[in-house]
N, C-alpha and C. Protein backbone atom coordinates (compact mmCIF):
# COMPACT_ATOMS: atom_id res chain seq x y z
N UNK A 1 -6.09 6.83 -12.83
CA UNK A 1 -6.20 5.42 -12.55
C UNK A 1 -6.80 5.22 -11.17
N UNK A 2 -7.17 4.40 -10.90
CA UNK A 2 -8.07 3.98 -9.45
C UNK A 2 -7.33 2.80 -9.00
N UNK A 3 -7.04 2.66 -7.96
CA UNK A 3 -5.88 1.90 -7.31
C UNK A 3 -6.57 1.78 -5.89
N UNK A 4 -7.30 0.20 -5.84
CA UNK A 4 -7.59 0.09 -4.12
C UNK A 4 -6.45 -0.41 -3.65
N UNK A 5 -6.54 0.27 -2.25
CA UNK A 5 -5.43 0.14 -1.17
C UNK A 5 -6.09 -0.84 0.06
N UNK A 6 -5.46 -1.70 0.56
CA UNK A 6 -5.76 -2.60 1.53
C UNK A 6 -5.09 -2.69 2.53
N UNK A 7 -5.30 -2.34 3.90
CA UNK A 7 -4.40 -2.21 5.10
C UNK A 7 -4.47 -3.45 6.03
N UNK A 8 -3.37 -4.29 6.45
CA UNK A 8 -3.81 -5.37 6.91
C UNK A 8 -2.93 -5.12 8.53
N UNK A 9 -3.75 -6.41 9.36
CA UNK A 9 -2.96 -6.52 10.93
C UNK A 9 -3.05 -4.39 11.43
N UNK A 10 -1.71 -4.42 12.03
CA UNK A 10 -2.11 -3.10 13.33
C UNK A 10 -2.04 -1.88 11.85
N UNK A 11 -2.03 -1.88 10.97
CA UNK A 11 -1.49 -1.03 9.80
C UNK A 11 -2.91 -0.32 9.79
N UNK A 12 -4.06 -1.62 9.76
CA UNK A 12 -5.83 -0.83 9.38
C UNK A 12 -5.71 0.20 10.38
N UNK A 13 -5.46 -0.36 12.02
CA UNK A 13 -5.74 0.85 13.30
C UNK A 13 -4.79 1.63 12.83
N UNK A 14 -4.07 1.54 12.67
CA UNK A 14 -3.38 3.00 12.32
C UNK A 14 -3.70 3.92 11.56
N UNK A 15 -3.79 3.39 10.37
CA UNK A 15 -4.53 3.90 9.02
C UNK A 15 -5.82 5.11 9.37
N UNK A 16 -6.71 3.61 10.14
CA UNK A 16 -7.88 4.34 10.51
C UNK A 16 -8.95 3.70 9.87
N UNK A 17 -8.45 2.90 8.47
CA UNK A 17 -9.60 2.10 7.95
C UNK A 17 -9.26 0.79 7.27
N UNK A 18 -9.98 -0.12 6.73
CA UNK A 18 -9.26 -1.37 6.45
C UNK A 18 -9.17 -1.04 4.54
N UNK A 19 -9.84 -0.35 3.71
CA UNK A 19 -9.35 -0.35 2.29
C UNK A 19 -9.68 1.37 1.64
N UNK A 20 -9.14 1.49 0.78
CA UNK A 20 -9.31 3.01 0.41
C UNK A 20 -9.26 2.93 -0.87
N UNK A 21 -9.82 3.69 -1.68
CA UNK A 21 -9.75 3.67 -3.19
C UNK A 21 -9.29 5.02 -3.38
N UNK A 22 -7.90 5.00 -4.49
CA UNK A 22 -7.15 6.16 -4.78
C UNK A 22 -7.45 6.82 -6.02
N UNK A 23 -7.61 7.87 -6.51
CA UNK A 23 -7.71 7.70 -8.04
C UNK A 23 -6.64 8.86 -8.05
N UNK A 24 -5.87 8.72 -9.06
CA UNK A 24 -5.05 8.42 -9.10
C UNK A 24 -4.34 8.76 -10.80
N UNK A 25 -3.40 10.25 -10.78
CA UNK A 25 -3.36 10.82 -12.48
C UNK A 25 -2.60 9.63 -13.39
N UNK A 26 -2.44 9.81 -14.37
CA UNK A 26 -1.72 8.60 -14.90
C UNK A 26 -2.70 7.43 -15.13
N UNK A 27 -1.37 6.69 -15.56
CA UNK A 27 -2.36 5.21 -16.11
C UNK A 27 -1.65 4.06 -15.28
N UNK A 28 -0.45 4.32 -14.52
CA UNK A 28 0.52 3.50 -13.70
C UNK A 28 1.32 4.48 -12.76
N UNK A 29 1.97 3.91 -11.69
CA UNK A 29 2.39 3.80 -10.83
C UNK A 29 3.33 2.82 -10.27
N UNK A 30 4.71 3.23 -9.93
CA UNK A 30 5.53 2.18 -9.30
C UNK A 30 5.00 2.52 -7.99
N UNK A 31 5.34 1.29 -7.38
CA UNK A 31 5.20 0.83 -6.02
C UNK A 31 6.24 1.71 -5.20
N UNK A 32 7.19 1.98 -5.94
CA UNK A 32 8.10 2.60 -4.74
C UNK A 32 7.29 4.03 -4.47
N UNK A 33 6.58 4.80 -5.13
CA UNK A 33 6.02 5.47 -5.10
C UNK A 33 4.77 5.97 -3.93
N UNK A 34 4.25 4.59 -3.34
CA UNK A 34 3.10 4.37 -2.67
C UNK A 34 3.42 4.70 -1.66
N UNK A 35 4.68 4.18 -0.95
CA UNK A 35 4.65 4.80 0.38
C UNK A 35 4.45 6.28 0.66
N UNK A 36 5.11 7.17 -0.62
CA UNK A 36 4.78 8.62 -0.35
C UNK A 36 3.59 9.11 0.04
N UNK A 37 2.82 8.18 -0.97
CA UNK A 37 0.98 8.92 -1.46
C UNK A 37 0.45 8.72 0.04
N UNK A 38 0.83 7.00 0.42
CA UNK A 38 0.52 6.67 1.87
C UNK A 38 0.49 7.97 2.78
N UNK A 39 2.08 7.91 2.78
CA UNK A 39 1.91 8.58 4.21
C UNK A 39 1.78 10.07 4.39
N UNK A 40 1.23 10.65 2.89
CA UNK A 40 0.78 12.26 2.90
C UNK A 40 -0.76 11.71 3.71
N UNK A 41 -1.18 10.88 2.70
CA UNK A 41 -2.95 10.16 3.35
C UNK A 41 -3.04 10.33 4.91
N UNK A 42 -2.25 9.56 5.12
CA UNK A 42 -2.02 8.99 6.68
C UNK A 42 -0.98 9.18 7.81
N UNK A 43 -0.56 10.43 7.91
CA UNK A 43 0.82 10.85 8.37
C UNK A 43 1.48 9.64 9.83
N UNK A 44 0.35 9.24 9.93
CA UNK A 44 0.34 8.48 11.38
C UNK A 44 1.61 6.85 11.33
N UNK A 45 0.94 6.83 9.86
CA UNK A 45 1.60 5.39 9.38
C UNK A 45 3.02 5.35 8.51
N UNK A 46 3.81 6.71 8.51
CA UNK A 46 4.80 7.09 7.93
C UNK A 46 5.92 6.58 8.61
N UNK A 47 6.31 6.09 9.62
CA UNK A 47 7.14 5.46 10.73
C UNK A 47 6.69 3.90 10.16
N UNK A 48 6.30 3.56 9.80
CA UNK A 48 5.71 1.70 8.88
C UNK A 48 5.94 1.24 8.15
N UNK A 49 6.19 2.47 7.20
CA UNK A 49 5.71 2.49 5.88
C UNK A 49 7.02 1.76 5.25
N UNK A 50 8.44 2.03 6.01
CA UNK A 50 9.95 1.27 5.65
C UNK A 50 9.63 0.12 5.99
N UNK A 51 9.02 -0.22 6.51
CA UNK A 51 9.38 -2.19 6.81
C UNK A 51 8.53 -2.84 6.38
N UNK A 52 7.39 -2.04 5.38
CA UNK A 52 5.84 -2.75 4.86
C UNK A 52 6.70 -3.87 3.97
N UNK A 53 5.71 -4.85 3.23
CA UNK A 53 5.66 -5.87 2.10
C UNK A 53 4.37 -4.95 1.21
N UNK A 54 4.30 -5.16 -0.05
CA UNK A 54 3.15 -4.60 -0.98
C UNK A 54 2.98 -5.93 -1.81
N UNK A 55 1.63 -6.32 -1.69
CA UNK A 55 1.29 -7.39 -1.97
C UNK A 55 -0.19 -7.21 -3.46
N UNK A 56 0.25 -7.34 -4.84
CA UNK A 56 -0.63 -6.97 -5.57
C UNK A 56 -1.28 -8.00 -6.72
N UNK A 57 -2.26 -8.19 -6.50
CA UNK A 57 -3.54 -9.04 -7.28
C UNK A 57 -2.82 -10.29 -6.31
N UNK A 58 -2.78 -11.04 -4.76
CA UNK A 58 -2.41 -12.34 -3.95
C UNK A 58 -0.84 -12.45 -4.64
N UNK A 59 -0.06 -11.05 -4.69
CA UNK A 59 1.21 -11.77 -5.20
C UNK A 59 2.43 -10.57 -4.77
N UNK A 60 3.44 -11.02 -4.10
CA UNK A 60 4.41 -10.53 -3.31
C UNK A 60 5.24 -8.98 -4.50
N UNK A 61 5.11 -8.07 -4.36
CA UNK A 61 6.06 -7.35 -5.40
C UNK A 61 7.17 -6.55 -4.35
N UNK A 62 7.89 -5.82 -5.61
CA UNK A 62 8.90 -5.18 -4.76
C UNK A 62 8.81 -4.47 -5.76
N UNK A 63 9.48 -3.43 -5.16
CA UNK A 63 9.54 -1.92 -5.63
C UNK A 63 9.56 -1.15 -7.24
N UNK A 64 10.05 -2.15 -7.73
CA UNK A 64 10.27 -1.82 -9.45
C UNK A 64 9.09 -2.28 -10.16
N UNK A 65 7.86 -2.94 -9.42
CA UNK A 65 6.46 -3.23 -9.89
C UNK A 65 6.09 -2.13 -10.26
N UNK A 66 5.01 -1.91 -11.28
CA UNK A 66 4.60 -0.61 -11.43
C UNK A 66 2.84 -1.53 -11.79
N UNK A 67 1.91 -0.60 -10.65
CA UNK A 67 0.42 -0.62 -10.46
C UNK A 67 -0.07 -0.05 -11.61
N UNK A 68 -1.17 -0.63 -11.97
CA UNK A 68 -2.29 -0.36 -13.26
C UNK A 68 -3.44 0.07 -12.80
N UNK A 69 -4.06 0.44 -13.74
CA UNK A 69 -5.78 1.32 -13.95
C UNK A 69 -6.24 -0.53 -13.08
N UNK A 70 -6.97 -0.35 -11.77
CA UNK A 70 -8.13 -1.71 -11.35
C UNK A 70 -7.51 -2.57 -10.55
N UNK A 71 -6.13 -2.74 -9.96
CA UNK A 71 -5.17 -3.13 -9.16
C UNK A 71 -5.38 -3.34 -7.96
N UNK A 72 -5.32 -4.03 -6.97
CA UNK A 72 -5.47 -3.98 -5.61
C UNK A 72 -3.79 -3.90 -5.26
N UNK A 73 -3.80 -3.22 -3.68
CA UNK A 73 -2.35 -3.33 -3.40
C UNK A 73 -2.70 -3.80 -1.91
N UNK A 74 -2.34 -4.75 -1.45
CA UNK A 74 -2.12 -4.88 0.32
C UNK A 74 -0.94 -4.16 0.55
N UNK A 75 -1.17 -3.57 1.52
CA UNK A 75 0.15 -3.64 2.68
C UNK A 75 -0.31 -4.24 4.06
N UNK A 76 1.23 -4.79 4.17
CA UNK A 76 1.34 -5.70 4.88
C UNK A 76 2.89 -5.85 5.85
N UNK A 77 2.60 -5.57 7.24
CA UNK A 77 3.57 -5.46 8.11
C UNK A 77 4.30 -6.32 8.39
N UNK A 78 5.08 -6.23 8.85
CA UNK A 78 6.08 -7.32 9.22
C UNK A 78 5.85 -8.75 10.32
N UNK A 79 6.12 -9.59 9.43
CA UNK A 79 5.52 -10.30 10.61
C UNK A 79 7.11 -11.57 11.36
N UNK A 80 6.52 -11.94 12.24
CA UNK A 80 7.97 -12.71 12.87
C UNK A 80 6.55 -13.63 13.68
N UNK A 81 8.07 -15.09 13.90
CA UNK A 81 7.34 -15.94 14.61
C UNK A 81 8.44 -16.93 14.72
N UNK A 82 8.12 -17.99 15.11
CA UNK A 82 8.82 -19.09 15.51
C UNK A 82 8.55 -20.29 15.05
């Protein structure tokens, strides 16, 4: 399956780039899963990767989502404000 990845705010500098395309055995994927693949990719962003949001096709998921064959996934850091 092919699964683009989207890094948003300080996550891209870390990363190193702003989107990545995974391919990926299988035909699905849970989300809880991603942080692993992440942070073998990107060892840098493995300290992040607990407090991300995963955000897939403009829509908030949590962990028991499971990604398809053509999927986009954001991650997306924590944000705070006032």
């Amino acid at each position: 399956m092919k699964l683009q990845v989207v890094f948003y705010g300080g996550l891209k500098q870390t990363a190193g780039i702003k989107t990545e395309t995974l391919d990926l055995p299988g035909d699905s994927l849970p989300v809880r899963e991603l942080p692993g693949l992440l942070g073998e990719r990107h060892p840098a962003l493995l300290p992040r990767l607990g407090v991300v949001a995963y955000v897939v096709n403009d829509e908030i998921v949590g962990d028991d989502y499971v990604l398809r064959d053509g999927d986009e996934a954001g991650v997306l850091p924590p944000v705070s404000g006032g």
